[in-house]
Structure formats: C-alpha cells, structure tokens
Protein backbone atom coordinates (compact mmCIF):
# COMPACT_ATOMS: atom_id res chain seq x y z
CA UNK A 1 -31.00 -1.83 -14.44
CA UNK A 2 -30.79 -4.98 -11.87
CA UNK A 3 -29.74 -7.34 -14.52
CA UNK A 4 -26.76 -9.59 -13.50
CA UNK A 5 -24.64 -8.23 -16.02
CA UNK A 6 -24.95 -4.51 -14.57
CA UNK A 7 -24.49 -5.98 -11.49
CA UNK A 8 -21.26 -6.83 -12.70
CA UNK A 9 -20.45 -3.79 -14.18
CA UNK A 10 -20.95 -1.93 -10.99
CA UNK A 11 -18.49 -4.21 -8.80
CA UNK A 12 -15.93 -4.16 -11.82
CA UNK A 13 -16.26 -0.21 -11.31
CA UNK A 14 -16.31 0.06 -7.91
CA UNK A 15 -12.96 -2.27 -8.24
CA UNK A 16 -11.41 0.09 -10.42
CA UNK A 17 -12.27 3.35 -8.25
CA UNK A 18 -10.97 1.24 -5.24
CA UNK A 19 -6.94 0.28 -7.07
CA UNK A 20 -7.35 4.21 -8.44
CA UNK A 21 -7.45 5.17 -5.01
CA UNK A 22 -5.57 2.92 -3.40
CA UNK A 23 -2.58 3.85 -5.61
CA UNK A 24 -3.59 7.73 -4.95
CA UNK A 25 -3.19 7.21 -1.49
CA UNK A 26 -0.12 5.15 -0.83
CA UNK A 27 1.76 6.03 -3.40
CA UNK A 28 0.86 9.49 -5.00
CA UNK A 29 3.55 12.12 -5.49
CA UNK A 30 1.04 15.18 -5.73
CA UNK A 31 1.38 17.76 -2.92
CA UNK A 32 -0.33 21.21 -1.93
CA UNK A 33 -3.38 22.34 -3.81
CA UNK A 34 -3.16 19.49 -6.43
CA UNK A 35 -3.41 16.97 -3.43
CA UNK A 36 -6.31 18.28 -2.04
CA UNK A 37 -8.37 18.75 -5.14
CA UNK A 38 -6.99 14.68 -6.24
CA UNK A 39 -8.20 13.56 -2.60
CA UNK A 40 -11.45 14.74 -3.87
CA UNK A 41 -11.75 13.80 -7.36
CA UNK A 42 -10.47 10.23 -5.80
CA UNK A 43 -13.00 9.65 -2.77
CA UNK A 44 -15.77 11.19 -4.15
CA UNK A 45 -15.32 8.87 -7.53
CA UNK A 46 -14.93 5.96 -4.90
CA UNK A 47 -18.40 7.22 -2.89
CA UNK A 48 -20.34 7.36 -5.92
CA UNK A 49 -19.29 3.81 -6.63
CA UNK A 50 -19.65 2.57 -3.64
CA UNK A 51 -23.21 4.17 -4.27
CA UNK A 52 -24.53 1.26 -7.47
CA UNK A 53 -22.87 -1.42 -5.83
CA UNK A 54 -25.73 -4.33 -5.25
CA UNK A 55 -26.87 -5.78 -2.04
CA UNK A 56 -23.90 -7.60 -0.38
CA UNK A 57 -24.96 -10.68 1.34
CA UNK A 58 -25.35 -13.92 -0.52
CA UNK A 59 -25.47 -17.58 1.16
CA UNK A 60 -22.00 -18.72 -0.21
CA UNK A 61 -20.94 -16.35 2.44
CA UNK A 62 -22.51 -18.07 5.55
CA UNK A 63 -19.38 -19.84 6.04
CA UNK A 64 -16.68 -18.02 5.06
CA UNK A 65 -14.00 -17.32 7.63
CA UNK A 66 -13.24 -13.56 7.94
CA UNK A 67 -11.51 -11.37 5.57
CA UNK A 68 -7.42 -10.72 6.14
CA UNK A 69 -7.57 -6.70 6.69
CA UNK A 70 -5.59 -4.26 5.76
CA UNK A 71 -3.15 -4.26 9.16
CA UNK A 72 -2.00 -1.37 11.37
CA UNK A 73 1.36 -1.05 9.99
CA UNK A 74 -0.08 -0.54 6.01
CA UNK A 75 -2.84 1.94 7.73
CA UNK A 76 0.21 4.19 9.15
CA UNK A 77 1.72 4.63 5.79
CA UNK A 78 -1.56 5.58 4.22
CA UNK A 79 -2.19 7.90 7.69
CA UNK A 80 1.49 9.76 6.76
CA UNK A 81 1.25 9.50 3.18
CA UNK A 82 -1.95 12.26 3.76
CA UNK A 83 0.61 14.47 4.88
CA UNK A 84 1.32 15.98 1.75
CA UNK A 85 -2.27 17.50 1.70
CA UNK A 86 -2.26 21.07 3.03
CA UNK A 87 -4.97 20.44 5.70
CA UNK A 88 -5.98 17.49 7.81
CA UNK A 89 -7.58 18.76 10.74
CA UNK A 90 -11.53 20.29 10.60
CA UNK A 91 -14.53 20.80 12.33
CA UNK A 92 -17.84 18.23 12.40
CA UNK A 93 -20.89 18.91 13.71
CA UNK A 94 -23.51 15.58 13.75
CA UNK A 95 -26.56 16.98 11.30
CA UNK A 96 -28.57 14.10 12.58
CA UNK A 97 -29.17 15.16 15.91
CA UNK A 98 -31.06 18.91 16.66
CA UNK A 99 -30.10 20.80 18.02
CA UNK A 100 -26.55 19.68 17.16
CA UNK A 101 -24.11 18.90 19.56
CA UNK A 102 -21.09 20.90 20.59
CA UNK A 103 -18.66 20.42 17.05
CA UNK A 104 -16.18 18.17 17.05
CA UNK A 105 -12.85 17.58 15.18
CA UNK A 106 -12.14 15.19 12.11
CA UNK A 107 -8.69 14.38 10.48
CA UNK A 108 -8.72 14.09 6.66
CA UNK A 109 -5.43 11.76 7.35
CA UNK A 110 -7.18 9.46 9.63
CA UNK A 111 -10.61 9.31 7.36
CA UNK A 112 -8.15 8.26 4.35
CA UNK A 113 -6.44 6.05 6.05
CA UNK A 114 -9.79 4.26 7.32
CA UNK A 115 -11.22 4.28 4.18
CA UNK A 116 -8.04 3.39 2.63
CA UNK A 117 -8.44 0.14 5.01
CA UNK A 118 -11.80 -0.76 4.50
CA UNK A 119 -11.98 -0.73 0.62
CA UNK A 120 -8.27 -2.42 0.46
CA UNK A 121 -9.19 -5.01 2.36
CA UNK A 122 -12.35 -5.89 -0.14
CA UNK A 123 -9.95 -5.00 -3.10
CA UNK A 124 -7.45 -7.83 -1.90
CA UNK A 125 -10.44 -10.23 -1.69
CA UNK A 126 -11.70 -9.46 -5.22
CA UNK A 127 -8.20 -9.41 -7.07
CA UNK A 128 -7.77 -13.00 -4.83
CA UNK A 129 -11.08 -14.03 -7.22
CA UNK A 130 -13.54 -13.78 -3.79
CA UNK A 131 -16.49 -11.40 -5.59
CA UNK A 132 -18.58 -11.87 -2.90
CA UNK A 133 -16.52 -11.41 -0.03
CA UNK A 134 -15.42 -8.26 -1.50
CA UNK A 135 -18.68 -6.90 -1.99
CA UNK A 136 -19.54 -7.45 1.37
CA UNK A 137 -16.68 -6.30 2.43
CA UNK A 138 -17.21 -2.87 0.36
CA UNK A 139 -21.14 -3.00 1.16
CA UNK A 140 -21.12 -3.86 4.75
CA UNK A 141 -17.97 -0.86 5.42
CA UNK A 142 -19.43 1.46 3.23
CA UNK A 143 -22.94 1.53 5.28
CA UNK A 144 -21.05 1.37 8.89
CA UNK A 145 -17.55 3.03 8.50
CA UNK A 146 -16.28 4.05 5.60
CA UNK A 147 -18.80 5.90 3.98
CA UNK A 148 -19.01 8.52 6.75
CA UNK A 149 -15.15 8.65 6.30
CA UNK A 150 -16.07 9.56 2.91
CA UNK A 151 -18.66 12.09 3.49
CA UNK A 152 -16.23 14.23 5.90
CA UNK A 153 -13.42 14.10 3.98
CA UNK A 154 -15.00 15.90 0.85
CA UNK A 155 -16.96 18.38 2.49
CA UNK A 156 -13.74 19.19 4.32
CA UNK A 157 -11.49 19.25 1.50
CA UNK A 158 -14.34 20.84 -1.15
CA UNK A 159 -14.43 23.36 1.58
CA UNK A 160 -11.23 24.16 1.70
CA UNK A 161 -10.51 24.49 -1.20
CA UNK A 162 -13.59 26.60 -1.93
CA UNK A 163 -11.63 29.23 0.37
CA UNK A 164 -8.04 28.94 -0.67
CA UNK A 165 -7.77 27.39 -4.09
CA UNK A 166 -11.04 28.34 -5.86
CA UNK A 167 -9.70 27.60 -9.41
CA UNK A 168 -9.47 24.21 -8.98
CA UNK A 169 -13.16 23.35 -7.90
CA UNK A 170 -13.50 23.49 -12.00
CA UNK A 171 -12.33 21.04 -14.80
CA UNK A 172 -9.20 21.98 -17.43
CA UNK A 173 -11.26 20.14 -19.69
CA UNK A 174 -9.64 16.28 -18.09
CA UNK A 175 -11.68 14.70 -15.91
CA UNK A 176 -8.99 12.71 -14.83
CA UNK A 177 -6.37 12.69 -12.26
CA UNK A 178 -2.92 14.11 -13.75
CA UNK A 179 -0.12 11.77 -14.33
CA UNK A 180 1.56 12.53 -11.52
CA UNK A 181 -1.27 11.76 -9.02
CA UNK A 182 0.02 8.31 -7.98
C-alpha cells in the first residue's frame, strides 16, 4: 500500500477533492438545504483525502522559499460565498480536555473559508508542478489548521441537517454533487 505509485495516486486524489472544493466554494450556485448537505459531501470527501496523503517532508524542501497563500481579499469571497448555507454559526465544546470547558462558538463561513485557504494555497503549488510543496502544504495544514476546520464544519452541518433536512443525510442513488453545485 506504500508503493510510490499509490503514493501518487493519493496526492492526484487529494488534488482532485481540493479543485472539487475549491470550485464548490467560490463559485457554487447551490443554496438552502442543497448547500448544506454539498458543504458536507465536499469537506468530508476533502478530509478523507487529506486522510491517505503520505508523509510531507522531503529534503528538496529544505530550501524552498515559502509558499504564495491564498490572500485576505480571495479568503473574504470564500467567507461570503458561505452565505448561501442556511446556518453558519454553532456551538463547540473542546472533547480533549475533561471536564470540558465552558462551549464556545464556531462559524461554518469562517472554517470554509480557512480551509478554503489552506488547501488552495497547496492546490496552486501542485497545478504550478511543485508536488512537494503542495503536499506539505496540505500535510503540514491539515495536522495544525485545517483539519480541525474540517472536523467542525461537518459535525455542525451533519447536525443540522439531521434536525431540519433529514432526507438528505441519504443518497438518490448519485454519489456525486449535482450539476449545479459549482
């Protein structure tokens, strides 16, 4: 399972969840109920990728100069375009620690927008031919940032729509996103 070429194939996929959702979630025309259960389909697909990606360092990296990020102005569009889902605000509570501490409050907007960040700014490194900066880029982000993001937004959005759109926790028989997704 660690052969080079399945390393490959798990950076090729990761690449593909990471344009699917970066299209989803600057460009996507869904809205509502569709939105929310899309925002899952979309991050969680990205997660689990993120999830057989190999180790991220390699030497040809020691000197590298830093990856161009996405930049604050791209990040607000993303940040608005998660408008059109029907909730953005929920509560968190930090499992890690017992007892918890007092909850506190995520934003599904902001947690798309920094994941939205993090795995564009890898994506623009791999379609620029730099494979190993944009592993580390997903690797590194996933472990410290990103992958948190991640883990919020679908238990907030599975959640919601647990209590207001049941239905649509189950496949039509398509496990992909409609055509009018993004």
């Amino acid at each position: 399972m660690a052969t080079e070429g399945y390393r490959m194939n798990a950076v090729e996929r990761f690449a593909a969840e990471a344009v699917a959702f970066r299209e989803w979630a600057k460009q996507g025309t869904d809205s509502g109920e569709i939105a929310a259960r899309n925002a899952l389909i979309c991050i969680t697909r990205l997660y689990l990728a993120a999830l057989e990606l190999p180790p991220a360092w390699s030497e040809e990296l020691a000197d590298q100069p830093d990856a161009e990020g996405v930049g604050d102005a791209e990040w607000r569009v993303v940040y608005l375009a998660a408008g059109r889902l029907p909730l953005d605000y929920y509560g968190e509570v930090n499992l890690l620690i017992v007892p918890p501490e007092e909850p506190g409050i995520g934003s599904l907007s902001d947690d798309i927008a920094d994941i939205y960040r993090d795995v564009v700014s890898g994506l623009v490194e791999f379609e620029s031919g730099r494979r190993a900066e944009a592993l580390w880029e997903w690797g590194f982000n996933f472990r410290h940032h990103w992958g948190a993001h991640a883990t919020g937004a679908i238990r907030a959005v599975h959640a919601w729509l647990a209590a207001n759109a049941y239905d649509l926790l189950a496949s039509e028989g398509t496990p992909s996103l409609p055509a009018d997704a993004g």
